[in-house]
N, C-alpha and C. Protein backbone atom coordinates (compact mmCIF):
# COMPACT_ATOMS: atom_id res chain seq x y z
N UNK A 1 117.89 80.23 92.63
CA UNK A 1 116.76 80.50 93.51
C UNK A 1 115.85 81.54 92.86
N UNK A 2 114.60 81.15 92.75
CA UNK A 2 113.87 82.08 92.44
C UNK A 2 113.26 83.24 93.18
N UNK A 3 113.23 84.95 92.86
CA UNK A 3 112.99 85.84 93.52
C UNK A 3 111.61 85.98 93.79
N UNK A 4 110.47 84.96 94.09
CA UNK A 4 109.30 85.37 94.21
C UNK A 4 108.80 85.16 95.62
N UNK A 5 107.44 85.96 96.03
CA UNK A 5 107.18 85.65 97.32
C UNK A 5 105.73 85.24 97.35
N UNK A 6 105.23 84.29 97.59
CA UNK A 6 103.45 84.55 97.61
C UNK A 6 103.15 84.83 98.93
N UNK A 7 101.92 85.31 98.52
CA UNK A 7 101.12 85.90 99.45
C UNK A 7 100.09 84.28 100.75
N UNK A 8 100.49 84.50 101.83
CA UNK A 8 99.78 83.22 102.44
C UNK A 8 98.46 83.89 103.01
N UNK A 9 98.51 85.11 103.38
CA UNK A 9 97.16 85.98 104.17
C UNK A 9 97.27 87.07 104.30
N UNK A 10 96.31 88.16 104.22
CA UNK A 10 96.68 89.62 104.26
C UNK A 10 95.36 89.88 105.63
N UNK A 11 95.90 90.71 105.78
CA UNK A 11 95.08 91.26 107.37
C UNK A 11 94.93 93.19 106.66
N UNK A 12 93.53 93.51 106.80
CA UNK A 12 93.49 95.23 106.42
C UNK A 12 93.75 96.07 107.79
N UNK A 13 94.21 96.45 107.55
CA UNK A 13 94.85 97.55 108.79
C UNK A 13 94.29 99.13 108.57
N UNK A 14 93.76 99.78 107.68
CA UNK A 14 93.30 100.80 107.44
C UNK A 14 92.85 101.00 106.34
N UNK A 15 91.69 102.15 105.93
CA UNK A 15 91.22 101.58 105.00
C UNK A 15 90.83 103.53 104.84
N UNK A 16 91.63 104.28 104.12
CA UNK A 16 90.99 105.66 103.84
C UNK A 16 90.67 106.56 102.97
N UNK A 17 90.80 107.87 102.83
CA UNK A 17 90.34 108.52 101.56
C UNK A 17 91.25 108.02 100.08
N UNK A 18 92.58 107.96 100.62
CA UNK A 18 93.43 107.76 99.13
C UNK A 18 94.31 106.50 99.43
N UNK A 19 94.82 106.23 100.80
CA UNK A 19 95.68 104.65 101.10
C UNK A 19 94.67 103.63 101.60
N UNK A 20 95.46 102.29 101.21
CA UNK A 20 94.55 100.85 102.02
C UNK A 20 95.94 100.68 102.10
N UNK A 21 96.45 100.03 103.69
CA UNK A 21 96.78 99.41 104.21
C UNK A 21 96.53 97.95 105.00
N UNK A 22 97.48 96.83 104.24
CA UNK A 22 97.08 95.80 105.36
C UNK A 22 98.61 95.15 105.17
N UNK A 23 98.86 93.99 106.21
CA UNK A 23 99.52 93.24 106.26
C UNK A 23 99.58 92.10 106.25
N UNK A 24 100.40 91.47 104.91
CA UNK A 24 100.55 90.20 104.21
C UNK A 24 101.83 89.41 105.23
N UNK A 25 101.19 87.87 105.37
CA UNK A 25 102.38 86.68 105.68
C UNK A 25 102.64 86.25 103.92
N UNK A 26 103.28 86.73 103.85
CA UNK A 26 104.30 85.38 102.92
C UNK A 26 105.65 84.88 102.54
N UNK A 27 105.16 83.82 102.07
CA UNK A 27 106.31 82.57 101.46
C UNK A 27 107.18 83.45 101.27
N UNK A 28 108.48 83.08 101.55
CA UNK A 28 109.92 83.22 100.75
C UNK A 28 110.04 82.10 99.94
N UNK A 29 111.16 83.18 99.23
CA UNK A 29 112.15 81.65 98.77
C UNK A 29 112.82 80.82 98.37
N UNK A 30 112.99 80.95 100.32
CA UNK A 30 114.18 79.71 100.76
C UNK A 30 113.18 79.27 101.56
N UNK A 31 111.92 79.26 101.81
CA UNK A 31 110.70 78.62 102.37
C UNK A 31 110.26 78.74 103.75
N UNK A 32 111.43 79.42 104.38
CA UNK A 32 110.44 80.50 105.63
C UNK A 32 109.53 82.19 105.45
N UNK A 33 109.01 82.41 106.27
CA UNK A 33 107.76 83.34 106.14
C UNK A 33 108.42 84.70 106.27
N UNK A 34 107.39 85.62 106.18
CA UNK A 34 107.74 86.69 106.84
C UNK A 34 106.62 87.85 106.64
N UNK A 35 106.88 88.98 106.77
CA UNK A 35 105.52 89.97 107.30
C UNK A 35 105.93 90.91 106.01
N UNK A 36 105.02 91.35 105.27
CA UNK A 36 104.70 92.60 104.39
C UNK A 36 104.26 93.86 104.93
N UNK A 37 104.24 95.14 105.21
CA UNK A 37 103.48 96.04 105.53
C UNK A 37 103.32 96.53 104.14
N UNK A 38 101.88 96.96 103.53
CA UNK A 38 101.57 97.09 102.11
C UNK A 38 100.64 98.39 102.58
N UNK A 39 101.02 99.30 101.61
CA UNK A 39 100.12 100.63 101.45
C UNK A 39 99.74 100.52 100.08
N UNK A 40 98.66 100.71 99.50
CA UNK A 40 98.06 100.71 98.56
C UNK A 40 97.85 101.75 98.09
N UNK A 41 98.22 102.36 96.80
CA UNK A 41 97.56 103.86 96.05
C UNK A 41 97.30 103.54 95.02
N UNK A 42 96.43 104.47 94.74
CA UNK A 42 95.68 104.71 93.17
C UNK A 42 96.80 104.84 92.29
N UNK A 43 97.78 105.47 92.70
CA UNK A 43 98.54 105.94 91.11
C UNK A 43 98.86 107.53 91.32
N UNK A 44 99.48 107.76 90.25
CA UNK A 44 99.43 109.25 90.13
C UNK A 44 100.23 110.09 89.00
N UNK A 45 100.23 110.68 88.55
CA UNK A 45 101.33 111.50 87.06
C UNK A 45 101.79 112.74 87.77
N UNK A 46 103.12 112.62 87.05
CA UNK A 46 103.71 114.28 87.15
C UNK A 46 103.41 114.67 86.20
N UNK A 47 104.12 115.85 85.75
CA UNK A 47 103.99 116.71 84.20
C UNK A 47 105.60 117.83 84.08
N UNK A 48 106.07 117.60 83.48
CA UNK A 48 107.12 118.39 83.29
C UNK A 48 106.35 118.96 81.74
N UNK A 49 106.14 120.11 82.13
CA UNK A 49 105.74 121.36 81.63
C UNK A 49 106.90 122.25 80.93
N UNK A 50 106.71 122.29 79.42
CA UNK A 50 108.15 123.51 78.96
C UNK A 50 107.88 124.10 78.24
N UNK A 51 107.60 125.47 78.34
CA UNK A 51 107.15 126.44 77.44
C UNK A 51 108.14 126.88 76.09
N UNK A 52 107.99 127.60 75.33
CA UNK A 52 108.73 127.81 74.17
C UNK A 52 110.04 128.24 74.71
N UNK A 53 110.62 128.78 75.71
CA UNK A 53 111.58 129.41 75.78
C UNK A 53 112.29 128.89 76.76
N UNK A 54 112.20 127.09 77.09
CA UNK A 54 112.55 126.38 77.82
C UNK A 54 112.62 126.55 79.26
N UNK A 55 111.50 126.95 79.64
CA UNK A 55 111.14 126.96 80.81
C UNK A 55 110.61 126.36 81.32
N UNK A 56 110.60 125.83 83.07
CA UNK A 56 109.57 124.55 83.54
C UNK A 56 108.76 125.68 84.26
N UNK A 57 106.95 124.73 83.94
CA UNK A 57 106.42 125.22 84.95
C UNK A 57 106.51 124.28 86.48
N UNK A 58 106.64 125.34 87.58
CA UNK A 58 107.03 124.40 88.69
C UNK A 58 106.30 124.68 89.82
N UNK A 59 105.74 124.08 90.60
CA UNK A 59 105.20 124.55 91.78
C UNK A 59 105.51 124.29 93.01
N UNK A 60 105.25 125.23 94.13
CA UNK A 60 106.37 125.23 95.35
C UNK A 60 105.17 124.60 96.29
N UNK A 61 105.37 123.48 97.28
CA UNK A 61 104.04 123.78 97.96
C UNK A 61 104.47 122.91 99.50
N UNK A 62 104.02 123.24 100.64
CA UNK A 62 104.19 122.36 101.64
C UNK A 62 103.90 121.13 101.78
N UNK A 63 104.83 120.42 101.88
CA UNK A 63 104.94 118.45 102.40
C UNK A 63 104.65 118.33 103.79
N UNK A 64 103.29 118.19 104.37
CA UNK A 64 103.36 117.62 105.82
C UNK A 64 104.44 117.20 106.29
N UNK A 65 104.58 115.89 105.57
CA UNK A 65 105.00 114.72 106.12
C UNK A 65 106.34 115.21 106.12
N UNK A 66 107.37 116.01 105.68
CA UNK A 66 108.64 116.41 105.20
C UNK A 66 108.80 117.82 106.03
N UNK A 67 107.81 118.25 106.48
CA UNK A 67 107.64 119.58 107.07
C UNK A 67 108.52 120.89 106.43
N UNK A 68 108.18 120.64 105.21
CA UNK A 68 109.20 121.60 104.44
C UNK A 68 108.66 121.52 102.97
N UNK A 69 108.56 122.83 102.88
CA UNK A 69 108.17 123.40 100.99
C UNK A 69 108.74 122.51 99.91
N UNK A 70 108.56 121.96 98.85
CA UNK A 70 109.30 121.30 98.06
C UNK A 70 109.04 121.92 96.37
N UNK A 71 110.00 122.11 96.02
CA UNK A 71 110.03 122.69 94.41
C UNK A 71 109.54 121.00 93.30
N UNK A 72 108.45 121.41 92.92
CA UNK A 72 108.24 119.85 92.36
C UNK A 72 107.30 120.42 91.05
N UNK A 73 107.22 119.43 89.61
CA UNK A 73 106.59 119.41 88.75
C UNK A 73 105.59 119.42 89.08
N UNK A 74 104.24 119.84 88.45
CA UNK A 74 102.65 119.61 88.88
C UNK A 74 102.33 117.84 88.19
N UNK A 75 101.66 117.61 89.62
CA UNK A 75 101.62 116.47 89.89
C UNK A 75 100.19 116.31 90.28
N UNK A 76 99.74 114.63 90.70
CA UNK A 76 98.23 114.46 91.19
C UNK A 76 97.96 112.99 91.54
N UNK A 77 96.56 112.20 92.05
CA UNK A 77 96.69 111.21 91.57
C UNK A 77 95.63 111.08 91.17
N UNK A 78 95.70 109.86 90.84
CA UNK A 78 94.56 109.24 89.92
C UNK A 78 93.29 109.23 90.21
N UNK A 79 92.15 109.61 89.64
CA UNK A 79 91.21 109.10 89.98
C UNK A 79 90.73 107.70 89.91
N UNK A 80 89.54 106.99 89.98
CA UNK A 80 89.14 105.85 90.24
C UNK A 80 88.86 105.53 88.71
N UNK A 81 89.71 104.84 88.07
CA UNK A 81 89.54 104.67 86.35
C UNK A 81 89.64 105.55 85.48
N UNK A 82 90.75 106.27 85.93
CA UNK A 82 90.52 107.68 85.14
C UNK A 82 92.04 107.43 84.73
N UNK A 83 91.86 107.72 83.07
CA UNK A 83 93.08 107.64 81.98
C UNK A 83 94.14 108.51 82.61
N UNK A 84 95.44 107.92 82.63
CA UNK A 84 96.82 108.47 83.15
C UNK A 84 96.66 109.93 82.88
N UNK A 85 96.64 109.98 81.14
CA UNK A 85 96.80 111.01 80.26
C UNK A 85 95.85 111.86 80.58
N UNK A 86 94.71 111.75 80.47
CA UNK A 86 93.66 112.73 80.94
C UNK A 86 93.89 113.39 82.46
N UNK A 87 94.29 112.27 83.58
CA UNK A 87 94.87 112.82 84.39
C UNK A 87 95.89 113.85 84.69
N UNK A 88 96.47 113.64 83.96
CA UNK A 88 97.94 114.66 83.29
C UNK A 88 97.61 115.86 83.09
N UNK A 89 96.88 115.70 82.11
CA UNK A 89 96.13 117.24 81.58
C UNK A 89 95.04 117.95 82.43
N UNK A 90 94.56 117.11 83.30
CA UNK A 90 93.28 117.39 84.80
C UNK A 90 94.42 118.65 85.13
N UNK A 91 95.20 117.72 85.71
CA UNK A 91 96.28 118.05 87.09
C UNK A 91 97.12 119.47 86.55
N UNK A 92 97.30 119.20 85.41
CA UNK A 92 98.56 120.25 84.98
C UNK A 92 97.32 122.05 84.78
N UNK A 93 96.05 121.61 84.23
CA UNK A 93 95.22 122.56 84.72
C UNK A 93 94.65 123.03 85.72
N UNK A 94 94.77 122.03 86.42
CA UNK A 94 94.37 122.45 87.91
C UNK A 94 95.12 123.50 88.99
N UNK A 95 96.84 123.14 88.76
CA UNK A 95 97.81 123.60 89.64
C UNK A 95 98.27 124.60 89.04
N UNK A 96 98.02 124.64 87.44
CA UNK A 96 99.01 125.80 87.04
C UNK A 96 98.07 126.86 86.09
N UNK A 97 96.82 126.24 85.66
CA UNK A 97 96.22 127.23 84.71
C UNK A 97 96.52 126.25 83.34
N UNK A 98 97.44 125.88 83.18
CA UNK A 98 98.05 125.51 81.67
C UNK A 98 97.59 124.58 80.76
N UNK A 99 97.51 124.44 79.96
CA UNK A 99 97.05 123.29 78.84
C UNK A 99 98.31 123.13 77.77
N UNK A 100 98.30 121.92 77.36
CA UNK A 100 99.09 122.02 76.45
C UNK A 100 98.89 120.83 75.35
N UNK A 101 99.49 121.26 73.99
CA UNK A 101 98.88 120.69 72.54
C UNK A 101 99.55 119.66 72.50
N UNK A 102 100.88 119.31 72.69
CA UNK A 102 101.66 117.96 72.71
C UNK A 102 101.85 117.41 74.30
N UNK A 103 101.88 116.14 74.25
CA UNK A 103 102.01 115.29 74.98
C UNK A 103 103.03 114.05 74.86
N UNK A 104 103.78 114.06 75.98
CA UNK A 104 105.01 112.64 75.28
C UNK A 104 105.09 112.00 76.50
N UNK A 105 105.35 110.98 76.74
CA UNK A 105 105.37 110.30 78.09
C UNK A 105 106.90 109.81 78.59
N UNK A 106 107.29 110.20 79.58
CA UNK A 106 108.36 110.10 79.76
C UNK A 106 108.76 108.28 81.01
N UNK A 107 107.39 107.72 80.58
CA UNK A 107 107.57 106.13 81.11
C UNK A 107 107.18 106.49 82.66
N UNK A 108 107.17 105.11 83.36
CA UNK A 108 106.39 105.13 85.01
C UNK A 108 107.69 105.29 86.23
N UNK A 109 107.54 105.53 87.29
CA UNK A 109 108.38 105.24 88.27
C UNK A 109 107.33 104.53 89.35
N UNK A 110 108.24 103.47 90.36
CA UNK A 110 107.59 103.17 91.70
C UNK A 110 108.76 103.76 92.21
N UNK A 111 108.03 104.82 93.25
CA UNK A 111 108.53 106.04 93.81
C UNK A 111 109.10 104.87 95.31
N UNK A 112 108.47 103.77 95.97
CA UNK A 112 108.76 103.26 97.15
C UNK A 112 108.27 102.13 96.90
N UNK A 113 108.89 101.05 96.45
CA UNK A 113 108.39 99.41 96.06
C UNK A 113 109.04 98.77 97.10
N UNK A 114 109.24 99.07 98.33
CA UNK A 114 109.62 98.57 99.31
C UNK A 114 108.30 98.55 100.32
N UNK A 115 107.14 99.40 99.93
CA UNK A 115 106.18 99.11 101.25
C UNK A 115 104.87 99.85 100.36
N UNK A 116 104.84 100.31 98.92
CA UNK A 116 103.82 100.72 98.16
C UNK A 116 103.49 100.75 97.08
N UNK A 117 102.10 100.42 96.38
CA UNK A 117 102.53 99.88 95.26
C UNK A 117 102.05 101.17 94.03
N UNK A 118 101.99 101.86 94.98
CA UNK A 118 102.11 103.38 93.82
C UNK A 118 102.73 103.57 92.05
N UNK A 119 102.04 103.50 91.21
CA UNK A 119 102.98 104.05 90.00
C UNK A 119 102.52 105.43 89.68
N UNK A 120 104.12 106.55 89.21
CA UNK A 120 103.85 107.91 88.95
C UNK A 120 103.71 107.54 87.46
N UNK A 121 103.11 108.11 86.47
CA UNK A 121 103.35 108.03 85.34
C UNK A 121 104.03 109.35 85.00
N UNK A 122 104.80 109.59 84.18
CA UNK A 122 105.36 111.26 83.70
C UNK A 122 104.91 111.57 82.47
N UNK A 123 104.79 112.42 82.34
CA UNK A 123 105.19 112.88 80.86
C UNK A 123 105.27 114.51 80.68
N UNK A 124 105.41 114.50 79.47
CA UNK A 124 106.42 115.64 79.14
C UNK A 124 105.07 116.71 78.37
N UNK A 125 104.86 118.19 78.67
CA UNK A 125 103.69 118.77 77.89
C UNK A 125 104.71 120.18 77.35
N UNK A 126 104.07 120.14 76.01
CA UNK A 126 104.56 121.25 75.05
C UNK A 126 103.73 122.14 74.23
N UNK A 127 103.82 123.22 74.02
CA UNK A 127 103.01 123.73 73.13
C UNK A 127 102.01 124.19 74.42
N UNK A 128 102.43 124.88 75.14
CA UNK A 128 101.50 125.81 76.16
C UNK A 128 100.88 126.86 76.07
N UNK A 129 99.38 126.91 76.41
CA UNK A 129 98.75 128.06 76.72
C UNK A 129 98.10 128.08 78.30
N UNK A 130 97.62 129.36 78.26
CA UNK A 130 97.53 129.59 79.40
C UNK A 130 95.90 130.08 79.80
N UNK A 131 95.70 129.54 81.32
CA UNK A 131 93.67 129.92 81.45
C UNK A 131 94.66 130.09 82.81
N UNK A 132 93.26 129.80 83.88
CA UNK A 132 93.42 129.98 85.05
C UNK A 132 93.42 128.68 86.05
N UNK A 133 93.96 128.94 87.10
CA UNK A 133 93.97 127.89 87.60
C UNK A 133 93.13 127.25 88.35
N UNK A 134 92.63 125.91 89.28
CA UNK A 134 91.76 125.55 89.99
C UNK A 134 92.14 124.52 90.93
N UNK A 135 92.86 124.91 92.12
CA UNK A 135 93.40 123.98 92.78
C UNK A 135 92.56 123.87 93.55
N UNK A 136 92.56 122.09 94.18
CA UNK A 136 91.83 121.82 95.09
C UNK A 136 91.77 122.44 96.48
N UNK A 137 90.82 122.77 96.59
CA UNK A 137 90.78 123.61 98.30
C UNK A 137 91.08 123.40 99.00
N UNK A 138 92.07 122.34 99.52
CA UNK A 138 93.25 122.46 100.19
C UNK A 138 94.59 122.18 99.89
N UNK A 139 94.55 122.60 98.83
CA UNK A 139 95.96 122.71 97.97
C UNK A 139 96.55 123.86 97.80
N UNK A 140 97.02 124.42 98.16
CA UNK A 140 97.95 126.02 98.29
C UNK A 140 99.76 125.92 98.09
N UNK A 141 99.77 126.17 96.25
CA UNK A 141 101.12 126.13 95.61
C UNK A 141 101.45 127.88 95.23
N UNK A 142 102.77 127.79 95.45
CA UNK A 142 103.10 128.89 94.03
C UNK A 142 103.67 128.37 93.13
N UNK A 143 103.00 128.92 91.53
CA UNK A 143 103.41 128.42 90.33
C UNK A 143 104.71 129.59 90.39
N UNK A 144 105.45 128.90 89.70
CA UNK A 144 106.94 129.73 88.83
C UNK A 144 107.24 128.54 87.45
N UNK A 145 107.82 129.45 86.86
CA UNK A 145 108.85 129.22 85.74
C UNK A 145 109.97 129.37 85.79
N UNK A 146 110.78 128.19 86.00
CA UNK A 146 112.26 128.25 85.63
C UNK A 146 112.87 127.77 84.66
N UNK A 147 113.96 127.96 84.30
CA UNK A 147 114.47 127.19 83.06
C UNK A 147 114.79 126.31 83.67
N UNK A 148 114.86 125.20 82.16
CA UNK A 148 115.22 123.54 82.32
C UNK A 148 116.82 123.70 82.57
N UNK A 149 117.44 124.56 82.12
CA UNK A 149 118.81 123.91 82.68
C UNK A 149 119.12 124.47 84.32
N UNK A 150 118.02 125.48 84.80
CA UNK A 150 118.94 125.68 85.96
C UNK A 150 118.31 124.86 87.05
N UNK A 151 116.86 124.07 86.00
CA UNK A 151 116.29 123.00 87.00
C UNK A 151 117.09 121.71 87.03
N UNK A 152 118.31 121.52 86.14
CA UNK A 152 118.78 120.06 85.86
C UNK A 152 119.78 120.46 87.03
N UNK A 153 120.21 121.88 86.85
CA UNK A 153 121.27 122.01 88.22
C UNK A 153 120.78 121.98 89.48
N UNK A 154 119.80 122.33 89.51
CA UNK A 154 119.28 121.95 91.02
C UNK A 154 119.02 120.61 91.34
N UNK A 155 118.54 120.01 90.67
CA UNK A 155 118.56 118.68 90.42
C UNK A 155 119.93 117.57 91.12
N UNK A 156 121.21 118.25 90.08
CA UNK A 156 121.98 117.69 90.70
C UNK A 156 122.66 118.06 91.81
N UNK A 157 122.43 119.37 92.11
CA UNK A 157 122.89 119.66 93.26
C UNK A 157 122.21 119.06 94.59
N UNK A 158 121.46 118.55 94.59
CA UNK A 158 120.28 118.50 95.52
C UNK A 158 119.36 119.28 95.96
N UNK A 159 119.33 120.44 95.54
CA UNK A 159 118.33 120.99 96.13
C UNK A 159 117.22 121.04 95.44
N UNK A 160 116.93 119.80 94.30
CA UNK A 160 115.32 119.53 94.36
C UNK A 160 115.64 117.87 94.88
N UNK A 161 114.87 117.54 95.69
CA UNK A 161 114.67 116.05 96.39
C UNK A 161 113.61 115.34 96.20
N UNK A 162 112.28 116.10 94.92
CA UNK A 162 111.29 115.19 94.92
C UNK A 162 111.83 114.34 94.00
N UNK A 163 111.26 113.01 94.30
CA UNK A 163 111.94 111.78 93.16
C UNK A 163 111.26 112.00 91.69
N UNK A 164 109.80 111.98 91.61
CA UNK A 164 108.91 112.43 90.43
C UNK A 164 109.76 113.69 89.63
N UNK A 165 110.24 114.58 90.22
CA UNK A 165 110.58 115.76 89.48
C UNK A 165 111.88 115.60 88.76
N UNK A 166 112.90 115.00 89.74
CA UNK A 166 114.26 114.08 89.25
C UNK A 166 113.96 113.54 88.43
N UNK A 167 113.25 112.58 88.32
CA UNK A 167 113.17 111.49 87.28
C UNK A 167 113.07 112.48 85.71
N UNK A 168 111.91 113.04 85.85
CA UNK A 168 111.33 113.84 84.55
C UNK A 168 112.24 114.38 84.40
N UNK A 169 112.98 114.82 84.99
CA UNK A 169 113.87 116.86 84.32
C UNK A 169 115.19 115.53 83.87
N UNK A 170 115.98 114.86 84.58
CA UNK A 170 116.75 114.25 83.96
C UNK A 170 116.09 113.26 82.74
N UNK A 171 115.42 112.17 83.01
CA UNK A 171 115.08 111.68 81.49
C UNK A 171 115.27 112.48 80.62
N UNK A 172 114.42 113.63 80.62
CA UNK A 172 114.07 114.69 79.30
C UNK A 172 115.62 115.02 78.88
N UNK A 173 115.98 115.50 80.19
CA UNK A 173 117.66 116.45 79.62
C UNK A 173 118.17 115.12 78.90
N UNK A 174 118.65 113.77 78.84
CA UNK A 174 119.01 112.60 78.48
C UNK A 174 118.32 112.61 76.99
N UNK A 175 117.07 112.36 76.97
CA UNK A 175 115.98 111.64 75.96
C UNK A 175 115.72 112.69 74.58
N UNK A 176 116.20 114.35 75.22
CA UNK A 176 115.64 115.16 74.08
C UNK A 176 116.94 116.08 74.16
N UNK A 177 117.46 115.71 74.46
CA UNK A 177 119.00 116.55 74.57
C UNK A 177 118.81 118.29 75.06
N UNK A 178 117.66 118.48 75.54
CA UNK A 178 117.50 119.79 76.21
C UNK A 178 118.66 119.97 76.84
């Protein structure tokens, strides 16, 4: 049996600053129907940030939707045709001040492919200097630096839960033997 589904009709259900929502009928198949709820996003990159002395830059900031602070890589999304990478380097100046001379990509995640078709891109920035920062005006983080290994332990301990930040701090610890 093949795993595909087509699309028979989509209905828009909302339409706003950063999601489109609508809802698709389609095909299964084993050849009965069924309902999609689809949120639509631009995209978006993390940045796992590591300074010479293996430290992450990290920022703390409130999740509405989670009603609770979350320790997470500086992150963003996409603008409207705007290069992953350039995005990367937007975002990682924006939240933290920082720039940095190397760049490595640590591959995409779909954070929720059950109802969005979001991709994070990651990657990895090295060779840091430092300006100031410029977060969007309603964006209110604190930057810190922690080290990568006591971020891999938090990691596995659970007490970091963003998926974007998991993904990066483990790949890297895996991929570069940090």
């Amino acid at each position: 049996m093949k795993l595909l589904e087509k699309m028979i009709s989509t209905q828009p259900i909302f339409d706003g600053r950063i999601i489109r929502v609508h809802v698709d009928e389609v095909s299964l198949p084993n050849g009965r129907t069924a309902q999609r709820e689809v949120v639509n996003h631009p995209g978006g990159v993390g940045i796992l940030a590591i300074d010479d002395d293996k430290n992450v830059l990290t920022v703390t900031q409130y999740r509405y939707v989670y009603r609770q602070t979350l320790l997470e890589i500086p992150a963003g999304k996409l603008e409207s045709g705007e290069d992953p990478r350039e995005a990367a380097k937007r975002e990682l100046r924006e939240e933290t001040g920082a720039a940095a001379s190397e760049w490595r990509s640590l591959g995409e995640i779909y954070p929720t492919p059950g109802f969005c078709d979001e991709i994070i891109r990651l990657y990895l920035a090295r060779g840091l200097s430092y300006g100031e920062m410029a977060p969007d005006e309603d964006e209110f983080l604190d930057v810190r630096r922690l080290p990568f290994s006591v971020m891999v332990d938090m990691v596995l301990s659970g007490e970091i839960t963003d998926g974007k930040t998991c993904v990066a701090i483990l790949k890297a610890k895996l991929l570069l033997g940090l």
